[in-house]
Protein backbone atom coordinates (compact mmCIF):
# COMPACT_ATOMS: atom_id res chain seq x y z
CA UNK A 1 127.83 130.38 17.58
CA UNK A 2 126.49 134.04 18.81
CA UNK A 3 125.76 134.46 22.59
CA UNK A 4 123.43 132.33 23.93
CA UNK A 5 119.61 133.66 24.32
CA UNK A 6 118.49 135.17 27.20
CA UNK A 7 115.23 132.99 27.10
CA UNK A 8 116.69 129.66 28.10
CA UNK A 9 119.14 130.94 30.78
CA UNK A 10 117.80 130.68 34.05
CA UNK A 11 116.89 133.93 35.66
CA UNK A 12 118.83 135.02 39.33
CA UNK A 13 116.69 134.17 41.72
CA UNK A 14 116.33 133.04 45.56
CA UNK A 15 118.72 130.12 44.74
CA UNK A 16 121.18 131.87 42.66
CA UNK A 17 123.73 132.10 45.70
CA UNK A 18 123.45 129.74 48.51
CA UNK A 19 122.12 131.34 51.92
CA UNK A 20 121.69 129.56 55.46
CA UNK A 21 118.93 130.23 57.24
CA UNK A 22 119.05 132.21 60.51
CA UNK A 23 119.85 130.42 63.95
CA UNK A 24 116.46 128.88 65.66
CA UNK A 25 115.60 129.78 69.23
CA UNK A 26 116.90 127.08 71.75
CA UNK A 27 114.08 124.37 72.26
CA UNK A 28 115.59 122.53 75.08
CA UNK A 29 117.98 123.69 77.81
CA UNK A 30 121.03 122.95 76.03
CA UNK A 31 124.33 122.30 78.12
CA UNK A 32 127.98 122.20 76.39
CA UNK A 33 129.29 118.27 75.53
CA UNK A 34 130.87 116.33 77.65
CA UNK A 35 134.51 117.14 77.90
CA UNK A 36 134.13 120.29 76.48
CA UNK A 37 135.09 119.37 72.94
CA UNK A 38 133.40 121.33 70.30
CA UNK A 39 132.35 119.72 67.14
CA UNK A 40 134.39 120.67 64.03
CA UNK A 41 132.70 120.40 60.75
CA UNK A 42 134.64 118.89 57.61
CA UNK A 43 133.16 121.94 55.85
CA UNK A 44 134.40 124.48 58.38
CA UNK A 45 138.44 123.47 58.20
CA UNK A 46 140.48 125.98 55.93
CA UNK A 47 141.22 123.47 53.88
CA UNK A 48 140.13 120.08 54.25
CA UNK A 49 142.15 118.80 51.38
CA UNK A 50 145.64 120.07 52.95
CA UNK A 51 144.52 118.15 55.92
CA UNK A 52 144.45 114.80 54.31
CA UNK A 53 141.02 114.83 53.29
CA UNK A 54 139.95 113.39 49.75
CA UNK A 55 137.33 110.74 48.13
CA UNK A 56 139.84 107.80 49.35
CA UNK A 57 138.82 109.22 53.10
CA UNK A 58 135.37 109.76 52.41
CA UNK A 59 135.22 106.22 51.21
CA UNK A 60 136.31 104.89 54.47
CA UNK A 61 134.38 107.01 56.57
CA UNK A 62 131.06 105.91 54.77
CA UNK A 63 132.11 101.90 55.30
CA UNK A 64 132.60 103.04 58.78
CA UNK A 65 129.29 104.32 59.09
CA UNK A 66 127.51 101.07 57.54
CA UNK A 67 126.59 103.00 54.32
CA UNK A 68 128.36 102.25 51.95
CA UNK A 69 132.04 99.73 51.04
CA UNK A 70 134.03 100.15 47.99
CA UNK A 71 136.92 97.50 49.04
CA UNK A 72 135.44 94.67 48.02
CA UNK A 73 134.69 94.39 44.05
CA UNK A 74 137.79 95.34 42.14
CA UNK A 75 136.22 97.05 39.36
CA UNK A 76 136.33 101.22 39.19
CA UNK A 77 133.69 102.91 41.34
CA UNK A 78 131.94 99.05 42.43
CA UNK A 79 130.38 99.92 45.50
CA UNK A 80 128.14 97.53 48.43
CA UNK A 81 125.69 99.57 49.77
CA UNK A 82 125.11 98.42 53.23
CA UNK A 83 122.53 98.36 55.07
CA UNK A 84 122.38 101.56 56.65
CA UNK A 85 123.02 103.13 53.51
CA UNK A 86 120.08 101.53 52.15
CA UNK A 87 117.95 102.57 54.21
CA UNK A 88 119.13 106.24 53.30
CA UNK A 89 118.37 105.60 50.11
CA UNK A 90 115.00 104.53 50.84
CA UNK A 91 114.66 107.90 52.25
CA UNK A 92 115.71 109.38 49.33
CA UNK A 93 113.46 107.23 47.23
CA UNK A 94 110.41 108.92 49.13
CA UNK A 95 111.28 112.04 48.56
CA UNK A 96 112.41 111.94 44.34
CA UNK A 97 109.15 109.87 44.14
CA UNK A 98 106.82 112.08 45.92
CA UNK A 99 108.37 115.07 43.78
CA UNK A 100 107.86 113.27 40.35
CA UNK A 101 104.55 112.11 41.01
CA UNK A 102 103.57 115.11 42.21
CA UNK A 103 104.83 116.79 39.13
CA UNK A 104 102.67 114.17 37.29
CA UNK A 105 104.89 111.96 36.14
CA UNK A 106 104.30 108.03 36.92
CA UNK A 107 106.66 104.88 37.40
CA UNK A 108 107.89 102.56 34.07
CA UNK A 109 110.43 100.03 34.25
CA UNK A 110 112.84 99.27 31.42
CA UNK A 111 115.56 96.33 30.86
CA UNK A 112 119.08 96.92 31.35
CA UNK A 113 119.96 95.04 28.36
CA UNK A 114 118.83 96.05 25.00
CA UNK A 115 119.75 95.07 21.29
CA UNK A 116 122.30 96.93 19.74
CA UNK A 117 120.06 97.47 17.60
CA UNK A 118 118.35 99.98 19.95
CA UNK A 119 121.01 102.19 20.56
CA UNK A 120 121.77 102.63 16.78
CA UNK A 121 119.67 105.43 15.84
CA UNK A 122 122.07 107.43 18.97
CA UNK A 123 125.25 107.53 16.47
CA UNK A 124 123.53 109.81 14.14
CA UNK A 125 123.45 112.26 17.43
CA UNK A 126 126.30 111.08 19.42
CA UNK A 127 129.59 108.96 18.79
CA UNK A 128 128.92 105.80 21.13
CA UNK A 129 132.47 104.00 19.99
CA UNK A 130 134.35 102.85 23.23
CA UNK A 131 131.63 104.59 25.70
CA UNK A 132 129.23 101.09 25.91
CA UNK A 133 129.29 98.17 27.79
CA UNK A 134 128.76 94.98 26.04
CA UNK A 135 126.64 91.56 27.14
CA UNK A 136 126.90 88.19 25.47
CA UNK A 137 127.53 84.46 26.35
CA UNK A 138 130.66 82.81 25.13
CA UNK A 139 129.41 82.12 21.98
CA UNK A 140 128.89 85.73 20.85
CA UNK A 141 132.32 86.18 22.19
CA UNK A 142 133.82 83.58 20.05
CA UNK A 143 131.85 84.90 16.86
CA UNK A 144 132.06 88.30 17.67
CA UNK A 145 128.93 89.19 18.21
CA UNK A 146 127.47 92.22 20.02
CA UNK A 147 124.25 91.03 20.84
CA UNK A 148 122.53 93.22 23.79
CA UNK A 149 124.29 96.27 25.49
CA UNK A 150 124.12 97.59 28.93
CA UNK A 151 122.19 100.63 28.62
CA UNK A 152 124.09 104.03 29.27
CA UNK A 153 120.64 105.73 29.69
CA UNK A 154 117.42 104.94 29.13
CA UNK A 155 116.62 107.02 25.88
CA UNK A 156 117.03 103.83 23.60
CA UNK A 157 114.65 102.13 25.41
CA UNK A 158 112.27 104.34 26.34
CA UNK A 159 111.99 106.24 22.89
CA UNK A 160 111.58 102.43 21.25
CA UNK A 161 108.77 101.96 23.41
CA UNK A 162 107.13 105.36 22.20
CA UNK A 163 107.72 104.69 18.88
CA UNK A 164 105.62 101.48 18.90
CA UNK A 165 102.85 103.41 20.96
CA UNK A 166 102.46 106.85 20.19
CA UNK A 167 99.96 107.21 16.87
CA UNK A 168 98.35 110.35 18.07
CA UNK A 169 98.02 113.68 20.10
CA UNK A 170 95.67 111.79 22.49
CA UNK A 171 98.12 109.76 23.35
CA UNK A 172 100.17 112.79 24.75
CA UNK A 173 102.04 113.61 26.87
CA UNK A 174 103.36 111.01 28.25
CA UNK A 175 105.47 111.50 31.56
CA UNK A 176 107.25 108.59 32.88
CA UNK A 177 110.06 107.85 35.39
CA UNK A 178 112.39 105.00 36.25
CA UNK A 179 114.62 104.36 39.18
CA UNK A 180 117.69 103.23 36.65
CA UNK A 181 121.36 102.03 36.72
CA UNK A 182 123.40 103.26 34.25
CA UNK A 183 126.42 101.05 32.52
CA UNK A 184 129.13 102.94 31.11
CA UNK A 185 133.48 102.64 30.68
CA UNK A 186 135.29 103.94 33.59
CA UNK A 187 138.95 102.68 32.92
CA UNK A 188 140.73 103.60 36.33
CA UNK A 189 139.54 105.16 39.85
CA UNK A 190 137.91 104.17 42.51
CA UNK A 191 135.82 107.19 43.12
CA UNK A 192 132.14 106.66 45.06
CA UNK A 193 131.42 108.97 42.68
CA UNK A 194 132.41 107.26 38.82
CA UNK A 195 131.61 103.59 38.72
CA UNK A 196 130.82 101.56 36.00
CA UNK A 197 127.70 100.65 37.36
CA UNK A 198 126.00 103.77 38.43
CA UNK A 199 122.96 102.74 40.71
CA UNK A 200 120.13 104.94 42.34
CA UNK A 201 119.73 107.05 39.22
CA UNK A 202 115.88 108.66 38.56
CA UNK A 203 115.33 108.78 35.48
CA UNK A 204 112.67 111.44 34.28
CA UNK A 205 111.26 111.02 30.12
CA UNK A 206 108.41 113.62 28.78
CA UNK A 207 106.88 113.22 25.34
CA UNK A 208 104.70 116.01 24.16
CA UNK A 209 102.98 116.74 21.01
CA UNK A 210 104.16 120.15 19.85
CA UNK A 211 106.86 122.85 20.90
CA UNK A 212 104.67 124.78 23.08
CA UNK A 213 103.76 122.50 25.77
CA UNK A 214 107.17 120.84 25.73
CA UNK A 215 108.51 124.60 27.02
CA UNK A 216 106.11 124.34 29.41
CA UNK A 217 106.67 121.05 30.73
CA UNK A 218 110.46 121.51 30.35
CA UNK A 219 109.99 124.16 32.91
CA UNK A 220 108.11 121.90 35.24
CA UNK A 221 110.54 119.48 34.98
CA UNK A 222 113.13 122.39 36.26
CA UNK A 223 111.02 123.40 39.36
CA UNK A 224 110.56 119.53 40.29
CA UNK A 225 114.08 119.34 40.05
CA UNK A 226 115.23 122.23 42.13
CA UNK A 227 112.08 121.22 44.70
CA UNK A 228 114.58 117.90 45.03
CA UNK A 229 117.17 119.28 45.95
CA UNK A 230 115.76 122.09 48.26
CA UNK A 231 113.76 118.45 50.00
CA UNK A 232 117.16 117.01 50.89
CA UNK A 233 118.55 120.31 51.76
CA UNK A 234 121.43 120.26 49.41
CA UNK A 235 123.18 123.60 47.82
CA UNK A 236 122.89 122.80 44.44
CA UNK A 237 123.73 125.79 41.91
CA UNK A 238 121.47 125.39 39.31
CA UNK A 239 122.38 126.58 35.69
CA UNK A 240 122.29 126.65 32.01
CA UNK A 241 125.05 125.10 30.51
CA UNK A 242 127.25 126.65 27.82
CA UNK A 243 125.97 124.69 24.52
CA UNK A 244 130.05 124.99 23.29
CA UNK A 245 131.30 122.89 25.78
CA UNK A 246 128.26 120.32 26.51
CA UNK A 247 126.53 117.77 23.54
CA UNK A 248 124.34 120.25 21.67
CA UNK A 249 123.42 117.46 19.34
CA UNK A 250 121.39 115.93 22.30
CA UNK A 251 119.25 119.01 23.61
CA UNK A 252 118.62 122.49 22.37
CA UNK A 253 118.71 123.67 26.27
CA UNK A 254 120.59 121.80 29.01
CA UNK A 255 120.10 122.67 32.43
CA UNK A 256 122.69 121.33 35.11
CA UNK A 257 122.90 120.98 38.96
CA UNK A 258 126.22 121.16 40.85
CA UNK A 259 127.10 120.92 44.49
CA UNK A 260 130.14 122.28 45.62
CA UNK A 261 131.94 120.15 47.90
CA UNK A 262 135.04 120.42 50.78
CA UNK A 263 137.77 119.60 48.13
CA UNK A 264 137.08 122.53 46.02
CA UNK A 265 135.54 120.42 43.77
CA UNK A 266 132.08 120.86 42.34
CA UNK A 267 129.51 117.75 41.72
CA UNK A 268 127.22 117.48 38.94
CA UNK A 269 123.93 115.96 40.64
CA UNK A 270 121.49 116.47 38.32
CA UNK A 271 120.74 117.23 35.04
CA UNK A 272 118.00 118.51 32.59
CA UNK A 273 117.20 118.51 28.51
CA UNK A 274 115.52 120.29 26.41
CA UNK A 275 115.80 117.77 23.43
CA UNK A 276 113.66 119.31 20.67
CA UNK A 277 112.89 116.72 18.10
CA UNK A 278 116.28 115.70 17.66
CA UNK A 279 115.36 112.05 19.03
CA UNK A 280 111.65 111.66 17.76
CA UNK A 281 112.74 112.13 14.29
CA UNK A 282 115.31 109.23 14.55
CA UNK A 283 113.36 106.60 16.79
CA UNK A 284 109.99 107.59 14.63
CA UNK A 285 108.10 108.70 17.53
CA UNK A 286 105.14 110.74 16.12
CA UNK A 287 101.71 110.93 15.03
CA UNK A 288 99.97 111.61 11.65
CA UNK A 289 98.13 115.11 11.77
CA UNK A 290 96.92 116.64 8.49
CA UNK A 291 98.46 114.47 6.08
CA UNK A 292 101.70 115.05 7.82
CA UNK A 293 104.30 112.64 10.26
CA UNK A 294 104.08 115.32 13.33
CA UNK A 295 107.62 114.29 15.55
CA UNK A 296 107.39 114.72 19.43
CA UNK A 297 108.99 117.26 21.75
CA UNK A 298 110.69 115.38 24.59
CA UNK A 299 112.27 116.65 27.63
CA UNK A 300 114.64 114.29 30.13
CA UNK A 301 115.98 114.16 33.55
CA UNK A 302 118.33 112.73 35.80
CA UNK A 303 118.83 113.26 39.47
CA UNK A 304 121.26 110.90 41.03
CA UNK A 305 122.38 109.19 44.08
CA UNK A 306 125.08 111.80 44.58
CA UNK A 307 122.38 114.32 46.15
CA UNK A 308 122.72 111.68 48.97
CA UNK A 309 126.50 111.61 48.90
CA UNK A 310 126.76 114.98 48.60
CA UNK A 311 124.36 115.55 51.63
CA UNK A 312 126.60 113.18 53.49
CA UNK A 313 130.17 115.11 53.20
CA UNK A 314 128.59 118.42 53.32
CA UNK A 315 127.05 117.23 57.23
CA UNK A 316 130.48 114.83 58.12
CA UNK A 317 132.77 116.54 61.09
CA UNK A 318 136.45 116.45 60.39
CA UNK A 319 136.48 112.76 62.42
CA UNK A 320 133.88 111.45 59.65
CA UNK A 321 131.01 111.50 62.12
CA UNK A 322 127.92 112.21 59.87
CA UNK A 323 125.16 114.45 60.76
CA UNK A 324 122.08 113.87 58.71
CA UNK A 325 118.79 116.32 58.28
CA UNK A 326 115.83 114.27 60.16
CA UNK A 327 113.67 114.37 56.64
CA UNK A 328 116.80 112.03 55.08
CA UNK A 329 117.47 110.41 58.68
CA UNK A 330 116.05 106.54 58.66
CA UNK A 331 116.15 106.88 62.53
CA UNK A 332 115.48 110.33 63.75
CA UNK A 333 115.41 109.62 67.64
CA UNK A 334 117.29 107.28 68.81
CA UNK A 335 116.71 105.80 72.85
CA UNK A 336 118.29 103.35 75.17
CA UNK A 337 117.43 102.09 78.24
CA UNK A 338 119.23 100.20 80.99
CA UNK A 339 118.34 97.93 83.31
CA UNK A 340 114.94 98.55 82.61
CA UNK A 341 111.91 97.38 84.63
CA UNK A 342 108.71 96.34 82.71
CA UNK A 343 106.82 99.52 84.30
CA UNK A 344 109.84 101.61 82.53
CA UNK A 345 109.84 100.09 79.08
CA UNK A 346 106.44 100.03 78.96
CA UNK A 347 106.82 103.84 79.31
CA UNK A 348 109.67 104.09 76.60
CA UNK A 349 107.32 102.17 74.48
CA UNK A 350 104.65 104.71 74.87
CA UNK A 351 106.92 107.38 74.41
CA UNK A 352 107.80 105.55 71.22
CA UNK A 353 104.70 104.80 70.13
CA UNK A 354 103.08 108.68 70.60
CA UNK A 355 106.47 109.83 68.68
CA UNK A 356 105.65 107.54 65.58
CA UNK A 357 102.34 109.15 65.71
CA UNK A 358 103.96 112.14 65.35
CA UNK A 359 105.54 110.89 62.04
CA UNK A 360 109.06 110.58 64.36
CA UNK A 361 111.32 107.49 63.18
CA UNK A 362 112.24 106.29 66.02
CA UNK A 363 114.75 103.10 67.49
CA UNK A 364 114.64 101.84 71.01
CA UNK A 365 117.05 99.97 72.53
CA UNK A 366 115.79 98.51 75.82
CA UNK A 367 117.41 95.52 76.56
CA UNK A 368 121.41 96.21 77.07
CA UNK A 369 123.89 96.54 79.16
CA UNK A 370 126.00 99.68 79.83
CA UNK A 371 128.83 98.21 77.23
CA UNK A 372 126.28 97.80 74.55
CA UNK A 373 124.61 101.07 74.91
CA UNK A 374 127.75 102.75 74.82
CA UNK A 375 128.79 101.05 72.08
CA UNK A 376 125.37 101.62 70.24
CA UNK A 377 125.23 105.26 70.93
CA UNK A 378 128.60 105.48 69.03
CA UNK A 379 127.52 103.89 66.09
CA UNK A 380 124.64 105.81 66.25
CA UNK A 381 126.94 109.07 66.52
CA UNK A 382 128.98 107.96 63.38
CA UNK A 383 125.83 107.39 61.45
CA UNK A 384 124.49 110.79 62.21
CA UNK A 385 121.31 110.28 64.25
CA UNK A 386 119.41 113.78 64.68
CA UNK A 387 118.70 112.79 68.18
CA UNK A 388 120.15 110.55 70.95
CA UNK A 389 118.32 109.96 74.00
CA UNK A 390 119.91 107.91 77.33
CA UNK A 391 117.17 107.14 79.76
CA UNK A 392 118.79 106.52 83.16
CA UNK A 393 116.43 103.91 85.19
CA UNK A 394 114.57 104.88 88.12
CA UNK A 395 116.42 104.24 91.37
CA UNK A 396 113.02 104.51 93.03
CA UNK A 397 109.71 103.59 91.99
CA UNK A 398 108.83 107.42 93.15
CA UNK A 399 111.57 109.10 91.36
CA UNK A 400 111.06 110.30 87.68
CA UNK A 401 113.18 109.01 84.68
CA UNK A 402 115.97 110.60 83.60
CA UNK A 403 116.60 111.56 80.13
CA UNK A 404 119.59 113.00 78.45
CA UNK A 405 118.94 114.09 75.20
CA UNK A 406 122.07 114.35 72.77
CA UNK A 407 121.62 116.34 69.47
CA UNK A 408 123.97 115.24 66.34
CA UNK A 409 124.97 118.94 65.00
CA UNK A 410 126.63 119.73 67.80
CA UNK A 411 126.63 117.30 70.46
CA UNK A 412 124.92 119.16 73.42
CA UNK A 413 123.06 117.80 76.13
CA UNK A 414 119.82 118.31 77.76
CA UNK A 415 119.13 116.85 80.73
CA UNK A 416 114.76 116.38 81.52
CA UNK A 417 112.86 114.99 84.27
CA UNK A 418 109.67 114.79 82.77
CA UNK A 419 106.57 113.83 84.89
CA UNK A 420 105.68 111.00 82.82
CA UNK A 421 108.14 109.96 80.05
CA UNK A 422 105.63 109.69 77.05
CA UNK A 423 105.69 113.96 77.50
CA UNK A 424 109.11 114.41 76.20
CA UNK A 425 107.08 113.58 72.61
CA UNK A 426 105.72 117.44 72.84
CA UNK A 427 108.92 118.37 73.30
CA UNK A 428 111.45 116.48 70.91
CA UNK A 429 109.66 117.37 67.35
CA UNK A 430 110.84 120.81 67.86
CA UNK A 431 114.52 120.03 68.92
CA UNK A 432 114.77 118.01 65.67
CA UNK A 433 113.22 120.83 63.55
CA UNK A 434 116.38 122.16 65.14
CA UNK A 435 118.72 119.62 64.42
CA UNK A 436 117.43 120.41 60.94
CA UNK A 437 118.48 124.18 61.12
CA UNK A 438 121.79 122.99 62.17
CA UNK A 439 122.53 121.02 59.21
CA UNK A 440 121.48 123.65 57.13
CA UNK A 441 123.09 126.51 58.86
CA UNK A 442 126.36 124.11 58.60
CA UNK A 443 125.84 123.09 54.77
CA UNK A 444 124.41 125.89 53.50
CA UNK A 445 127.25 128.31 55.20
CA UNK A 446 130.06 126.44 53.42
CA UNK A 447 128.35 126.78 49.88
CA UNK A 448 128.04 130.37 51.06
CA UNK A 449 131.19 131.03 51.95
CA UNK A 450 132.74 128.93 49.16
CA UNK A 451 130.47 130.65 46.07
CA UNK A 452 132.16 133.78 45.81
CA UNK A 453 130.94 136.70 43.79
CA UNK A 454 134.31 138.40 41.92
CA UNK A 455 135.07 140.97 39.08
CA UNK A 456 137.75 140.97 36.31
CA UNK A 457 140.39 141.84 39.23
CA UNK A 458 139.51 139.23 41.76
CA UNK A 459 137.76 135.84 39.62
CA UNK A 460 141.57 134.19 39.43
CA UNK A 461 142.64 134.48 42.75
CA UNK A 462 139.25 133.24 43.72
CA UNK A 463 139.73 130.07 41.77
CA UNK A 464 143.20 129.50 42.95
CA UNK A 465 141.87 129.52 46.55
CA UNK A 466 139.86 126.32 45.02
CA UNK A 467 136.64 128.04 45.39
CA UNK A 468 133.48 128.77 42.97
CA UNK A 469 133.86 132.40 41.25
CA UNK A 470 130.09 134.03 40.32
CA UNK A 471 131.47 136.64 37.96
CA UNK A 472 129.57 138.60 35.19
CA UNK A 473 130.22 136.93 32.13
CA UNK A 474 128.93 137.34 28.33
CA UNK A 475 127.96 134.10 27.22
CA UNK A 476 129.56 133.42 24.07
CA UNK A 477 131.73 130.90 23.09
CA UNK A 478 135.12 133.07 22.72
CA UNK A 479 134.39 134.03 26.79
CA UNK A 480 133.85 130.34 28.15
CA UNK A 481 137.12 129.65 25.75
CA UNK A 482 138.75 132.92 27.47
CA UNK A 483 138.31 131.46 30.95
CA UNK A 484 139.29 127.87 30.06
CA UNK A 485 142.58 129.11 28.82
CA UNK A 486 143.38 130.51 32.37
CA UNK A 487 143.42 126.72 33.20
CA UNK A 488 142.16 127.61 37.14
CA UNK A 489 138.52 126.42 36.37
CA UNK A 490 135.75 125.74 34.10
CA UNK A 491 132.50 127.76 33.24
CA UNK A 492 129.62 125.11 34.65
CA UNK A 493 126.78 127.61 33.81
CA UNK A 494 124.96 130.82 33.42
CA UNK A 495 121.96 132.32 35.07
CA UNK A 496 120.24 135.68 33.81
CA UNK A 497 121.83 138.94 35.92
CA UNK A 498 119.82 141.13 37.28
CA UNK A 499 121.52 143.71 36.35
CA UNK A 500 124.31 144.35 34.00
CA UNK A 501 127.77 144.54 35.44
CA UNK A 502 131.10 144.42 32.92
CA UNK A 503 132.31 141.23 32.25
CA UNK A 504 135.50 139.59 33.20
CA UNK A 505 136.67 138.68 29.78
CA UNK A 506 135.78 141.45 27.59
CA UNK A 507 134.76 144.44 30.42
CA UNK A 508 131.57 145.37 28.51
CA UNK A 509 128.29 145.42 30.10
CA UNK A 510 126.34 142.09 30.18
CA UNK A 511 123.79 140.52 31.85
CA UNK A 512 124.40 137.23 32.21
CA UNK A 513 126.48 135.44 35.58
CA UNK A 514 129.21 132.68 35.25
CA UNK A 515 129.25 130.66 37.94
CA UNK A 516 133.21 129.15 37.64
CA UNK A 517 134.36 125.59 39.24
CA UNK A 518 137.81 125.56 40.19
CA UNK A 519 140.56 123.24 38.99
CA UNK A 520 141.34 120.26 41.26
């Protein structure tokens, strides 16, 4: 295959390498943490994984933090999410929903289990032996039947469905999503992220009548995508993959999104295709024009639960403490209060109650002890709140309530006397807009630091440090093969250069950038 066309490589832009933005101005008198000790980011150690550090820890530290437990189910990947992780993921439903909908697309369901028959017209594209998951009762197990399958995506369905209800242009486009789970082998592993049962998966299907508009809409699809992952503040490098070592037979462009991570792994989190006609013209979806069967354009999506996961380690400190960004946070403030005379929770309730007007998730805690707030502001610490707040009671009915105000990214204090309490809700938007900064800063710093631009003379020792090389590189076929060979890393994907520089494999000019996953 010659080199790949310029047209469908993504073009270097503002997201090409990962930068954090700049440091905010203090909001709030901010004293060091108690003790002294400085908060150490997972991201920010040399090398996490030669300090113990790998998915089998970052397993634990999520059941820790009531998100998510992998111990119980003994099959590959099973996971219970738990409670607080559902409520992430409620967060994270907002926000993928918003973004499709407001990219036009609107909500289908589909069955998990479909015929057999369904999936058939697939092996013409792809070979499906040993790579489905297979439902029955006893009896088709003792006749050896395969009646209904788990579906691995949703094509089958979906393009079924078109089939019987597409019969002409006015019908188009269609633009549908599904929150889906996704059913395929995984023989060994326990990885969080490779499961048999993949859950939390959006879905994104486009049908469009000619070639034209399908560009157009496969380019939506692209900025919806990247709008994503920019909403849950997540340093994804997006790129087009290499067709030689991806299924062409399934898309004529495919567009990927992948997060590096502590490990010196990188994560694929999303995904986008161009499919052409390929699937139209074997599920029949089309429309009679002219005396002629006229075969749709589709384009598909998938952004996936790991754009939470991968949020997650990116914020964790080397204890596994999270730190979430308030937009993903199901409680952004968190208060206690002590001891608490009616007058002074009916002032933490209208301090709560102007904050939620304010669009601030809040969680007050009025009615403990100093053993259960303790214990609840630890839990609350694990799980990452932006914001904790300790309101001391009055000792005096003329003195003023003390707050301490706790923020998650780096555990200083700020101790304020307001007049009356419900003011402190002009004051604590702004110091979780820069809780917000801090996640970034510490996220968005790594993937900085860990995507590192290299030539011919530097790209291998940059892999063997286990970190992401962004090298000119032609993109042909022999060049990804080149690289592979090296057996440090793999070519994820190529954006369009800005400029030429000579490439790494062959040292002629080209315009296209590499960007290289290390080895693990």
């Amino acid at each position: 295959m010659p080199e790949m066309a310029a047209s469908g490589i993504l073009a270097w832009d503002g997201d090409a390498l990962p930068a954090p933005p700049p440091p905010t101005a203090p909001t709030l008198d901010w004293e060091p943490p108690r003790g002294g000790t400085k908060v150490r980011a997972l991201v920010d150690a040399a090398q996490p994984h030669r300090e113990g550090f790998d998915l089998g820890r970052f397993a634990n530290w999520l059941r820790d933090a009531d998100v998510l437990d992998q111990a119980p189910i003994e099959l590959p990947g099973a996971t219970v999410t738990l409670p607080y992780g559902t409520r992430i993921i409620r967060r994270f439903n907002d926000i993928v929903e918003r973004a499709g909908e407001q990219a036009g697309f609107e909500e289908y369901d589909y069955p998990m289990l479909v015929p057999d028959s369904v999936l058939e017209p697939t092996r013409a594209l792809l070979p499906l032996k040993g790579s489905l998951l297979y439902a029955g009762s006893d009896d088709d197990w003792d006749a050896d039947r395969r009646r209904m399958v788990l579906t691995p995506t949703g094509e089958g369905a979906v393009y079924t469905h078109w089939a019987k209800t597409v019969r002409s242009r006015s019908d188009l486009p269609i633009l549908a999503y599904r929150k889906a789970r996704y059913f395929r082998p995984a023989r060994a592993g326990r990885s969080v992220f490779r499961a048999i049962e993949s859950q939390d998966i959006y879905e994104f299907q486009a049908c469009y009548p000619d070639r034209s508009t399908a560009r157009q809409g496969f380019a939506r699809a692209i900025d919806m995508a990247r709008h994503v992952g920019k909403a849950l503040h997540v340093p994804v490098l997006w790129s087009t993959r290499p067709p030689w070592t991806n299924n062409t037979q399934v898309s004529e462009t495919t567009i990927g999104g992948d997060v590096p991570l502590p490990h010196g792994a990188t994560l694929q989190v999303g995904c986008l295709y161009d499919q052409g006609r390929r699937f139209s013209s074997l599920y029949g979806v089309g429309f009679r024009e002219g005396g002629e069967q006229v075969h749709t354009h589709h384009v598909t999506a998938a952004l996936t639960r790991r754009l939470v996961l991968t949020h997650l380690m990116l914020g964790m400190d080397s204890d596994g403490e999270m730190l979430l960004h308030p937009d993903l946070a199901p409680v952004q403030v968190a208060i206690t209060l002590t001891g608490s005379a009616p007058d002074e929770r009916a002032d933490a309730e209208r301090l709560v109650a102007r904050l939620a007007a304010l669009g601030v998730r809040c969680d007050l805690r009025a009615d403990g002890d100093r053993r259960s707030v303790g214990s609840l502001h630890r839990r609350w610490r694990r799980q990452g709140v932006p914001l904790r707040i300790y309101l001391q009671p009055r000792r005096d009915p003329q003195d003023r309530t003390r707050a301490v105000v706790v923020r998650a990214d780096t555990r200083e204090e700020a101790v304020l006397l307001p007049d009356r309490l419900e003011d402190l809700a002009d004051l604590l938007p702004a110091a979780l807009a820069e809780v917000g900064t801090g996640y970034r800063r510490r996220a968005w710093s790594f993937a900085q630091r860990q995507c590192r631009p290299a030539d011919a003379t530097t790209v291998r020792s940059v892999l063997a440090e286990r970190a992401v090389a962004v090298a000119p590189l032609t993109a042909t076929e022999a060049a990804v093969a080149t690289v592979a060979h090296w057996k440090l890393g793999e070519v994820l994907g190529f954006r369009r250069a800005p400029e030429p520089a000579a490439c790494i494999v062959t040292g002629r000019p080209t315009t296209t950038v590499a960007y290289i996953s290390p080895r693990t």
